[in-house]
Each structure stands twice: as structure tokens, then as C-alpha cells.
C-alpha atoms as a PDB file:
ATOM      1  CA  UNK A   1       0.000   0.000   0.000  1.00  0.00           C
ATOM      2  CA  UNK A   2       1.219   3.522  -0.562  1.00  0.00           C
ATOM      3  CA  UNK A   3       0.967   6.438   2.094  1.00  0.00           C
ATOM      4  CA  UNK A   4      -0.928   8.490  -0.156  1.00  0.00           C
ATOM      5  CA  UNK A   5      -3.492  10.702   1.342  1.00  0.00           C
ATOM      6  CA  UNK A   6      -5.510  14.281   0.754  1.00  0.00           C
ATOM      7  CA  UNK A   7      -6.205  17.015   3.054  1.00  0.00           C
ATOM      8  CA  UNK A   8     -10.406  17.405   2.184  1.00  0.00           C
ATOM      9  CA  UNK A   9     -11.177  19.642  -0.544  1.00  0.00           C
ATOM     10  CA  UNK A  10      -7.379  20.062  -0.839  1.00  0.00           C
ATOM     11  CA  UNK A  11      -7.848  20.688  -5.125  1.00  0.00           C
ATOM     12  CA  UNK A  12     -11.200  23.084  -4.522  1.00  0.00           C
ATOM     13  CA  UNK A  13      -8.533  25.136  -2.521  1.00  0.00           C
ATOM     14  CA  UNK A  14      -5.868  24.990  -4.947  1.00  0.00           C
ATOM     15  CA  UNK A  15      -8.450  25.099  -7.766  1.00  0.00           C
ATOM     16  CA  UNK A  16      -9.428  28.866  -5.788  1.00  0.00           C
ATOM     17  CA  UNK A  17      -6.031  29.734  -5.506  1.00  0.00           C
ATOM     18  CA  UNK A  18      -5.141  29.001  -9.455  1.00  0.00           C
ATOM     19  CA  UNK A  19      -8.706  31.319 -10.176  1.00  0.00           C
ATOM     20  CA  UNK A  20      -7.417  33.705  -8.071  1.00  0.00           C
ATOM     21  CA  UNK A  21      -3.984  34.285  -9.411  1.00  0.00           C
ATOM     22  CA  UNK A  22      -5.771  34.232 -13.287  1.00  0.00           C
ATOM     23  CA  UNK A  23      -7.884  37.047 -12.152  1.00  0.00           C
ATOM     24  CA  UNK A  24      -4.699  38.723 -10.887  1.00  0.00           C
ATOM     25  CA  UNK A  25      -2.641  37.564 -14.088  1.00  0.00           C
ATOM     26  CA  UNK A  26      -5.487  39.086 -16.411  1.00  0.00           C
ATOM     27  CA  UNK A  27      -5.975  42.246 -14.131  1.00  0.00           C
ATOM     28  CA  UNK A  28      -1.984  43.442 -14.802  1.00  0.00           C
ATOM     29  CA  UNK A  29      -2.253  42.232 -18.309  1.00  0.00           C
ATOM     30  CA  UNK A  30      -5.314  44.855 -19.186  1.00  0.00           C
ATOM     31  CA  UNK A  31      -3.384  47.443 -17.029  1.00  0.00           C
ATOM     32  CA  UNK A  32      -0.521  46.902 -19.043  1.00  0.00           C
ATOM     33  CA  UNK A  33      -2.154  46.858 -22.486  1.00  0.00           C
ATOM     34  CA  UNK A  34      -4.043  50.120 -21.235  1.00  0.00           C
ATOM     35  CA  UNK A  35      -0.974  51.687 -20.826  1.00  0.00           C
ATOM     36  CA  UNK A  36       0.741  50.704 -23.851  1.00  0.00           C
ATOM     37  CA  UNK A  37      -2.239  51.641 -25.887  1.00  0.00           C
ATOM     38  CA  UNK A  38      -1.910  55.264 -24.392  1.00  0.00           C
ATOM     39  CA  UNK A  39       1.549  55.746 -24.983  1.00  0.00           C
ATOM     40  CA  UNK A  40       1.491  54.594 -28.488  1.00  0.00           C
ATOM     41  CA  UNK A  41      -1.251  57.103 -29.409  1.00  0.00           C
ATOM     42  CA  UNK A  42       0.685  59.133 -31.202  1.00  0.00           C
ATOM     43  CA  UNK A  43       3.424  57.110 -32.345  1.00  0.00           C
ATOM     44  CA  UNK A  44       3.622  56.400 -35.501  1.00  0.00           C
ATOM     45  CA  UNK A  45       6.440  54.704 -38.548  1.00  0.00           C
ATOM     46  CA  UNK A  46       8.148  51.017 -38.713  1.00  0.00           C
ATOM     47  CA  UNK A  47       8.690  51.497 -35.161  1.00  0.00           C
ATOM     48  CA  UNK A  48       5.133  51.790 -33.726  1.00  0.00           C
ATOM     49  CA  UNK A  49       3.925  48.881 -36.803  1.00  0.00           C
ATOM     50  CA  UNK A  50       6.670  46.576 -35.229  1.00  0.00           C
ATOM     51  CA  UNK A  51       5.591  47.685 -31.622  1.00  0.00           C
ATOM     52  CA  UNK A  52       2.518  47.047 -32.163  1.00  0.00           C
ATOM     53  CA  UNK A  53       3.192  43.024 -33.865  1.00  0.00           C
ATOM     54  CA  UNK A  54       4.793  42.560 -30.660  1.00  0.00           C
ATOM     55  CA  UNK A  55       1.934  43.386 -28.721  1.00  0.00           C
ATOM     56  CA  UNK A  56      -0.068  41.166 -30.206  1.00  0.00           C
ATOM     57  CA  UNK A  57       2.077  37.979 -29.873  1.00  0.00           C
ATOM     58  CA  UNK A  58       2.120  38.967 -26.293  1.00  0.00           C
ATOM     59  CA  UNK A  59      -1.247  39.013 -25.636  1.00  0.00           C
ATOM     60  CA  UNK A  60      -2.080  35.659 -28.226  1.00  0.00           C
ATOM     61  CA  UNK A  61       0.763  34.327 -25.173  1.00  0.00           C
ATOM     62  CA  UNK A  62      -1.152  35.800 -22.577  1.00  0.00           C
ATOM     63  CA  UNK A  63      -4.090  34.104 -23.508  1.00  0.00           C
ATOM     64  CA  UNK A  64      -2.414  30.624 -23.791  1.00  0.00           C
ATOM     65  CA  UNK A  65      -1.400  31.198 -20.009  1.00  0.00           C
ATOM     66  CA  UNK A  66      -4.934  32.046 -19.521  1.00  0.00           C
ATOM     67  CA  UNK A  67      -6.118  29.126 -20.946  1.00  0.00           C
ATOM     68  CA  UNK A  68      -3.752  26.934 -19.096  1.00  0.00           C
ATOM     69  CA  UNK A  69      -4.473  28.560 -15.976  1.00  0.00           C
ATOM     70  CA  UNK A  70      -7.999  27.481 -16.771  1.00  0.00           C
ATOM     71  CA  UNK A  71      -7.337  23.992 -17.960  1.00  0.00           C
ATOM     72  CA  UNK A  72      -5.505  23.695 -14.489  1.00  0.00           C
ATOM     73  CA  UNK A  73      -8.247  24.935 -12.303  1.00  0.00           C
ATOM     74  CA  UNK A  74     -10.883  22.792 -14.116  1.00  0.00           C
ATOM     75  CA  UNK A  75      -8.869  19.489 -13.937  1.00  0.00           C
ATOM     76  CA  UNK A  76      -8.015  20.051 -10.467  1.00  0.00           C
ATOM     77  CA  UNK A  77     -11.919  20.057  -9.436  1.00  0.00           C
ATOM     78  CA  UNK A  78     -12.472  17.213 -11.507  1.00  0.00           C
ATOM     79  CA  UNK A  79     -10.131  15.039 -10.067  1.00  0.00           C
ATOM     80  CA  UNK A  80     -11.497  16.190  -6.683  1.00  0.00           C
ATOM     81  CA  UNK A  81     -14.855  14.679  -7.746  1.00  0.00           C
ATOM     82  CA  UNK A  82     -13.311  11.590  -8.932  1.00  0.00           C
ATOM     83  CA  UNK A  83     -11.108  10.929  -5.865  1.00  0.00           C
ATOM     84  CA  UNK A  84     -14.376  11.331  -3.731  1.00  0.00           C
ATOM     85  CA  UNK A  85     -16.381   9.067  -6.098  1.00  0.00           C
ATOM     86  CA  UNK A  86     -13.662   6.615  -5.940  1.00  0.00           C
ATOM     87  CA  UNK A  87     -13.570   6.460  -2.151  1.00  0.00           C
ATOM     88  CA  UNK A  88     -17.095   6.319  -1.541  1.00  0.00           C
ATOM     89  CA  UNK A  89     -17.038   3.341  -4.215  1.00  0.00           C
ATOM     90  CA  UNK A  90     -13.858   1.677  -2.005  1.00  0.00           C
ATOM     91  CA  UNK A  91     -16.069   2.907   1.030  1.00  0.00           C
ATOM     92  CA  UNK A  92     -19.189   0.669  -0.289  1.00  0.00           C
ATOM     93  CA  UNK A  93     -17.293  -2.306  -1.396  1.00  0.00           C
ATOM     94  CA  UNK A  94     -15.811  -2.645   2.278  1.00  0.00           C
ATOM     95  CA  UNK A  95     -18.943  -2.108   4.189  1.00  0.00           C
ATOM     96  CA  UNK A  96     -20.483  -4.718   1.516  1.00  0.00           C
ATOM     97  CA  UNK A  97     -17.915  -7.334   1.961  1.00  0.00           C
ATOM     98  CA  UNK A  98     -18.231  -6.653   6.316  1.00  0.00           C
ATOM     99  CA  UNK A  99     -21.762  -6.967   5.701  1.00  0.00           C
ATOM    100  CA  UNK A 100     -21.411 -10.464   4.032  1.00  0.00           C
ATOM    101  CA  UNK A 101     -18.792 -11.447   6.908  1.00  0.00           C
ATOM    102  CA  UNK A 102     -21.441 -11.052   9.045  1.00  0.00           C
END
């Protein structure tokens, strides 16, 4: 047998905690983007065209960590509910088997 245990809704927590630091994640992102889209108001040339290409691969990357942030929070509740489903199904098999002991 292994020594493998979990603290009780152990992934919900970490599940809130991965939610939580995607809202912060997206929350600097925006403020950063905001910014950048003032200061390049009135820039203009090569230099504000390749500027702006740049911003745009960083935000198609910002939404891949997004994503996987999401992904992440997601699987983590979803194993929750299959760890507790497989328990209770270990929990019912046992109390079967004592009940057929007698």
C-alpha cells in the first residue's frame, strides 16, 4: 500500500487559488495593455507597426497562459470529484464485503 493521502477539498482550494492568481494575471495584463495603448497614441512609422506586432504575440501568449491557468483549475476540481467518487465506491465495497462477513 502507498501512504498516499488528501487534506479534504485540498484541489477546490488549490483550484481557488489558481482562479485567483488568473484574475490577478489578467488584471496586470489589461493594465498593461491600457498603458501601452496610451503611450502609443501618437506614435507612428516602422517602429510603432513593429511595436505594435509585438503586442499582439504577447497578448495571443497571454491568452495561452490564460487558458492553461484554466485547464488547471478545471482538472483540479475534476479530479477532486473523482477521488471522492472513488472512495465512496472503495467505502461501499468494504462495508459490503463486512456486511457479508457477518
Amino acid at each position: 500500500m502507498t501512504n498516499l493521502s488528501q487534506t479534504e477539498k485540498a484541489l477546490s482550494k488549490g483550484a481557488e487559488f489558481v482562479n485567483t492568481a488568473r484574475g490577478d494575471v489578467k488584471g496586470k495584463c489589461n493594465t498593461l495593455s491600457d498603458r501601452v495603448g496610451e503611450m502609443m497614441g501618437g506614435w507612428g512609422g516602422q517602429g510603432a507597426t513593429s511595436f505594435g506586432n509585438l503586442m499582439v504575440a504577447w497578448q495571443e501568449k497571454q491568452e495561452t497562459i490564460l487558458r492553461a491557468l484554466d485547464q488547471l483549475a478545471t482538472s483540479m476540481q475534476e479530479t477532486e470529484k473523482d477521488n471522492v467518487a472513488t472512495d465512496q465506491g472503495q467505502s461501499d465495497a468494504h462495508l459490503n464485503l463486512q456486511n457479508r462477513l457477518g
